[in-house]
Protein backbone atom coordinates (compact mmCIF):
# COMPACT_ATOMS: atom_id res chain seq x y z
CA UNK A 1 0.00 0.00 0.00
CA UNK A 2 1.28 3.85 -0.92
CA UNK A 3 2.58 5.51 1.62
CA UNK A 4 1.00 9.35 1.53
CA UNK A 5 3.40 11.95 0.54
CA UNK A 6 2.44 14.02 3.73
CA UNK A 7 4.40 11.21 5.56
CA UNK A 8 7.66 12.59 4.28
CA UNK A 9 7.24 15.94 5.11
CA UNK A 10 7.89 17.70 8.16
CA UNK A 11 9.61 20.34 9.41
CA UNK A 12 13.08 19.10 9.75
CA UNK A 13 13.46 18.49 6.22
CA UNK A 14 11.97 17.95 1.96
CA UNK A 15 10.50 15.44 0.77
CA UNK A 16 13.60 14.15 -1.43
CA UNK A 17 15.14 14.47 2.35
CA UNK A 18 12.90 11.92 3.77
CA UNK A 19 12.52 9.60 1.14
CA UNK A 20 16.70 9.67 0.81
CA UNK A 21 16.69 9.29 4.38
CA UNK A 22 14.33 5.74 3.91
CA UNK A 23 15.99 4.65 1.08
CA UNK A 24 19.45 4.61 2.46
CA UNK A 25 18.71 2.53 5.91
CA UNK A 26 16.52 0.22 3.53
CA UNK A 27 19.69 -0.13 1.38
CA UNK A 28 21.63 -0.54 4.24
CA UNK A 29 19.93 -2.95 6.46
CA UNK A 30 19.34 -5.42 3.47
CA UNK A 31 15.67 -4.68 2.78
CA UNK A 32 16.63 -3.62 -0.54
CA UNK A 33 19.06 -6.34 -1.81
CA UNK A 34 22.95 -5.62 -3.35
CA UNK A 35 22.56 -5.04 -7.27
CA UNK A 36 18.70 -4.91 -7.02
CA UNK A 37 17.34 -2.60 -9.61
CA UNK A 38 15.99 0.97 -8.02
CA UNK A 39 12.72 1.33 -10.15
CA UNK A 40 11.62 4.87 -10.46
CA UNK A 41 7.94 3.93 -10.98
CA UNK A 42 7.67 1.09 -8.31
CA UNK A 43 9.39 3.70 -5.70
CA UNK A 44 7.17 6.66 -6.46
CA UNK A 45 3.86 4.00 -6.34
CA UNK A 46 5.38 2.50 -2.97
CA UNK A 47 5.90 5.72 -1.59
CA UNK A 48 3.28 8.17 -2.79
CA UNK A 49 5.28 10.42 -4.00
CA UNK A 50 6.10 12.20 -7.51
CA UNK A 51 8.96 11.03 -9.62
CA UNK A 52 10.66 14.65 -8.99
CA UNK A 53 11.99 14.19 -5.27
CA UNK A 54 12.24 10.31 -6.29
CA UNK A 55 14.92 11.23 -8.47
CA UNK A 56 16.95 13.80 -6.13
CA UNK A 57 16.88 11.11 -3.58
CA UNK A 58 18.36 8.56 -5.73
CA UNK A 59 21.35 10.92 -7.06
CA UNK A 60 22.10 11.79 -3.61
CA UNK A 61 22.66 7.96 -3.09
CA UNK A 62 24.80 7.44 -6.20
CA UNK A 63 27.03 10.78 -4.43
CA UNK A 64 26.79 8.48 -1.25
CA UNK A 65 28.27 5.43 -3.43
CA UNK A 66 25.18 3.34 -2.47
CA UNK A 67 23.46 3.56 -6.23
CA UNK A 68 25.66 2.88 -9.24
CA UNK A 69 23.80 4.29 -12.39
CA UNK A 70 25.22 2.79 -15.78
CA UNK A 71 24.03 3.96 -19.61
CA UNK A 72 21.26 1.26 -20.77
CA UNK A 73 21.05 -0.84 -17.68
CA UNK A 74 19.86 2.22 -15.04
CA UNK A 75 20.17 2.23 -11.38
CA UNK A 76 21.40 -0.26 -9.18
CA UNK A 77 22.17 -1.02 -5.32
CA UNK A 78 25.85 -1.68 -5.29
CA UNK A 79 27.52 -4.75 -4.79
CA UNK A 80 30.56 -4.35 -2.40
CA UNK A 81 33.41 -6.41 -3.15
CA UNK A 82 36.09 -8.09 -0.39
CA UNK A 83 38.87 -5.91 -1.94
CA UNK A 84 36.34 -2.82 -1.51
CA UNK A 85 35.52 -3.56 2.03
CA UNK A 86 39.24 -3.62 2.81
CA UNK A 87 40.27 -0.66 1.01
CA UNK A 88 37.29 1.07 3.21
CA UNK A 89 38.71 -0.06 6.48
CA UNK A 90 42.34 1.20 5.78
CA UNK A 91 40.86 4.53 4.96
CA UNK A 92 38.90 4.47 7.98
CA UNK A 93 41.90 3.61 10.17
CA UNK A 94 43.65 6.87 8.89
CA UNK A 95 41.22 9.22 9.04
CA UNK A 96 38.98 7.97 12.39
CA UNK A 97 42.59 7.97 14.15
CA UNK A 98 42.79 11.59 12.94
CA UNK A 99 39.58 12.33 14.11
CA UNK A 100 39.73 10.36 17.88
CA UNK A 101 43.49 12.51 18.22
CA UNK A 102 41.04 16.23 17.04
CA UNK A 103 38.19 14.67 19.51
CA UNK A 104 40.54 14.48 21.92
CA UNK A 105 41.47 18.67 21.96
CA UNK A 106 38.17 19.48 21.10
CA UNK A 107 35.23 17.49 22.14
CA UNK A 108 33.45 19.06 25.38
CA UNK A 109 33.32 17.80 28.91
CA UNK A 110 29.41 17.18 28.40
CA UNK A 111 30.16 15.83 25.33
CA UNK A 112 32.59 12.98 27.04
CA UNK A 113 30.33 12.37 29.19
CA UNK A 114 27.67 11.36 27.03
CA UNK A 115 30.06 9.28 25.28
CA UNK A 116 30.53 6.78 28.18
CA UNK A 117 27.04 6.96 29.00
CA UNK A 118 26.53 5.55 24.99
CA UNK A 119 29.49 3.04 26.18
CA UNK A 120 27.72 2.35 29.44
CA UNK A 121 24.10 1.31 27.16
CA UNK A 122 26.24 -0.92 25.09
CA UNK A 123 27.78 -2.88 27.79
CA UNK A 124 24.48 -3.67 28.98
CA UNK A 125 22.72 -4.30 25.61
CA UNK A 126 26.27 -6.78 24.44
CA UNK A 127 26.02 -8.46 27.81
CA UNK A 128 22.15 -9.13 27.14
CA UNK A 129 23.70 -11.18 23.99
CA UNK A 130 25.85 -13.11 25.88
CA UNK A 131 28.71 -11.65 24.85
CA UNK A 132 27.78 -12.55 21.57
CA UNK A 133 27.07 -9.52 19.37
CA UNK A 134 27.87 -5.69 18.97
CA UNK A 135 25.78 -4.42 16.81
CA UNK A 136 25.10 -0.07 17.43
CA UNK A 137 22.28 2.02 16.05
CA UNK A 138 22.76 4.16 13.40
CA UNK A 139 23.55 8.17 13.91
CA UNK A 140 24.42 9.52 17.62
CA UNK A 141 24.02 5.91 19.10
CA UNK A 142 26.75 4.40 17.20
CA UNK A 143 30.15 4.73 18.62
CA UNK A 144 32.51 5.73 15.73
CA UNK A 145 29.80 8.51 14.48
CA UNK A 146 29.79 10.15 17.92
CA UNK A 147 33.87 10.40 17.76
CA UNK A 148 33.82 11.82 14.22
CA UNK A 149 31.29 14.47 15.56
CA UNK A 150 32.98 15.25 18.33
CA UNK A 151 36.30 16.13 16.43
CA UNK A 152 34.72 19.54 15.12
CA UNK A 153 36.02 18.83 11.92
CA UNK A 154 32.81 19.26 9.26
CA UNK A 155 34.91 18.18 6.38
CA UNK A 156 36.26 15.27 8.04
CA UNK A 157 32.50 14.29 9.36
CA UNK A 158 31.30 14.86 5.67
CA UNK A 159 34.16 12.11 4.85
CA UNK A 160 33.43 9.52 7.17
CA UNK A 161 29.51 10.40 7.97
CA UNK A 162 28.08 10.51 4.39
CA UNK A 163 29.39 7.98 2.81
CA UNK A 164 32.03 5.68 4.20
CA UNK A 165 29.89 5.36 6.94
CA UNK A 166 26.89 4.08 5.54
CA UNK A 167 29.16 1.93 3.53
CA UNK A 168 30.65 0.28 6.31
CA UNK A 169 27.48 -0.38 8.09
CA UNK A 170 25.83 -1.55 4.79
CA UNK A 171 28.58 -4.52 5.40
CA UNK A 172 27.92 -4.80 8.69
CA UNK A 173 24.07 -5.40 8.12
CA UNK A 174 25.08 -8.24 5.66
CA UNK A 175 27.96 -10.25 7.49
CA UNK A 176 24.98 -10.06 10.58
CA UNK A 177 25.25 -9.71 14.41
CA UNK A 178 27.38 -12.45 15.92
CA UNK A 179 31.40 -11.84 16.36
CA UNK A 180 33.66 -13.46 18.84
CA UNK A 181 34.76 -9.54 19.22
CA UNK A 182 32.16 -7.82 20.94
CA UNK A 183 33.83 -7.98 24.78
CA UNK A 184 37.44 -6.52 23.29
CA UNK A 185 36.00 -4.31 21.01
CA UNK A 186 33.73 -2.52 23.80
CA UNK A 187 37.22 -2.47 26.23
CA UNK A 188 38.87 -0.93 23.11
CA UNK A 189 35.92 1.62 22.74
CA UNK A 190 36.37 2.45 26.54
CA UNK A 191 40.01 3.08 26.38
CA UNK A 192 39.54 5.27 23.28
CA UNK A 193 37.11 7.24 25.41
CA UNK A 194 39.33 7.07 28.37
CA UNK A 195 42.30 8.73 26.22
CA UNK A 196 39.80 11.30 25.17
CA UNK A 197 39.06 12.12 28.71
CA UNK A 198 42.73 12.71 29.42
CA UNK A 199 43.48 14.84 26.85
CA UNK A 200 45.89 12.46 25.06
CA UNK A 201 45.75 13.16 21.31
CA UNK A 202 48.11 11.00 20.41
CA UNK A 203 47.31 7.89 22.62
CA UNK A 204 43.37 8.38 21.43
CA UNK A 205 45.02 8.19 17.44
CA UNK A 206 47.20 5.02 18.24
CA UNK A 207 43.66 3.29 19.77
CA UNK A 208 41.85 4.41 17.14
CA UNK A 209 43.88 3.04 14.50
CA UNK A 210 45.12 -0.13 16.20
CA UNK A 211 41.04 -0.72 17.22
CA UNK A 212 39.81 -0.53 13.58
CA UNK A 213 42.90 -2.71 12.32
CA UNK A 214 42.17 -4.86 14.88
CA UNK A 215 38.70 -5.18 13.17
CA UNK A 216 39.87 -4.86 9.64
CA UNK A 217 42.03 -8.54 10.44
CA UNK A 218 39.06 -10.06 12.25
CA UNK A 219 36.82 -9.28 8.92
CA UNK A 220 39.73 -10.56 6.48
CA UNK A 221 39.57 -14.19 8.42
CA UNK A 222 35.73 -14.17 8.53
CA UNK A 223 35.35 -13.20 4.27
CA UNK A 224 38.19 -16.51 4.08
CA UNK A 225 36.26 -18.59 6.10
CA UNK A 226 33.44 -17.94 4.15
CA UNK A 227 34.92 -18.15 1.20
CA UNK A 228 36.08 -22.22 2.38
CA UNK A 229 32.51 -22.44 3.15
CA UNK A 230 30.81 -21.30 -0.36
């Protein structure tokens, strides 16, 4: 059933806002498959909406990377490949180490603060999973988005926020839940804060980087094992 257009309007933002907005976490999440067709007409009857914002949504995702549009075939959810995942985590260990080492003379007291109260929720929601899984919400309730924001640098949050981020997550969403992680990565999220706290650029870099390497190694044995298992 349509969804009326009213729906994506409010004051915080267009309609093309909205439905970019919807789009993206569908893409992300799964609900719209890798290298599924985007269908102008289907979309716009879906939604409710006219074909106009349709259309500035969807070239707002190809500038996010998550569309690729190509002559005679149209639009199309990417397709990540192994090599492509990689290449995104070495690019996030350079530039989220730069931005943990900025957070670290910039970010606020109160702003700290809220950061181990975030760290604080996900202890209790990873011990709920045994242990098991570490999986954050999108925006201010994910971990790595809140220490981007709080390095004050807008470029550097355009970087990471807009489109490496979704990318990332996008992989994330697909691999699933479960790691054999979750405990060390929340100790290594602590720490990071903890270096914050103190001051300590350079310490809060070195965790950064080592923490998402850490992770980078963990997803190279997990796309081997599954590639023994296909």
């Amino acid at each position: 059933m349509s969804i009326p257009a009213e729906d994506f309007t409010d004051a915080n933002g267009t309609i093309a806002d909205r439905i970019f907005d919807r789009l993206r976490h569908a893409i992300v999440v799964g609900e719209i498959a890798p290298g599924s067709k985007i269908s102008e007409p289907v979309l716009a009857a879906r939604y409710g909406i006219s074909r106009g914002p349709l259309r500035e949504a969807i070239r707002r995702l190809e500038s996010s990377s998550l569309v690729d549009r190509k002559p005679n075939v149209g639009a199309r959810v990417i397709t990540l490949t192994s090599e492509q995942l990689l290449e995104i985590y070495a690019i996030r260990e350079a530039l989220e180490g730069m931005a943990a080492r900025l957070a670290a003379e910039k970010m606020p007291d109160a702003g700290i603060a809220d950061l181990r109260r975030l760290l604080d929720q996900h202890r209790n929601e990873v011990a709920q999973e045994a242990w098991q899984a570490y999986f954050q919400e999108e925006g201010d309730l994910d971990f790595h988005f809140r220490i981007v924001q709080g390095s004050g640098n807008r470029r550097l949050a355009n970087i990471l926020c807009n489109d490496l981020y979704h990318l990332a997550r996008m992989y994330r969403c697909q691999f699933g839940m479960r790691s054999d992680r979750a405990r060390d990565a929340l100790k290594e999220h602590e720490l990071i804060v903890d270096a914050i706290s103190d001051r300590d650029g350079e310490l809060a870099e070195w965790l950064m980087r080592r923490h998402i390497r850490i992770s980078r190694r963990a997803t190279e044995r997990r796309l081997a094992e599954m590639q023994r298992n296909s």
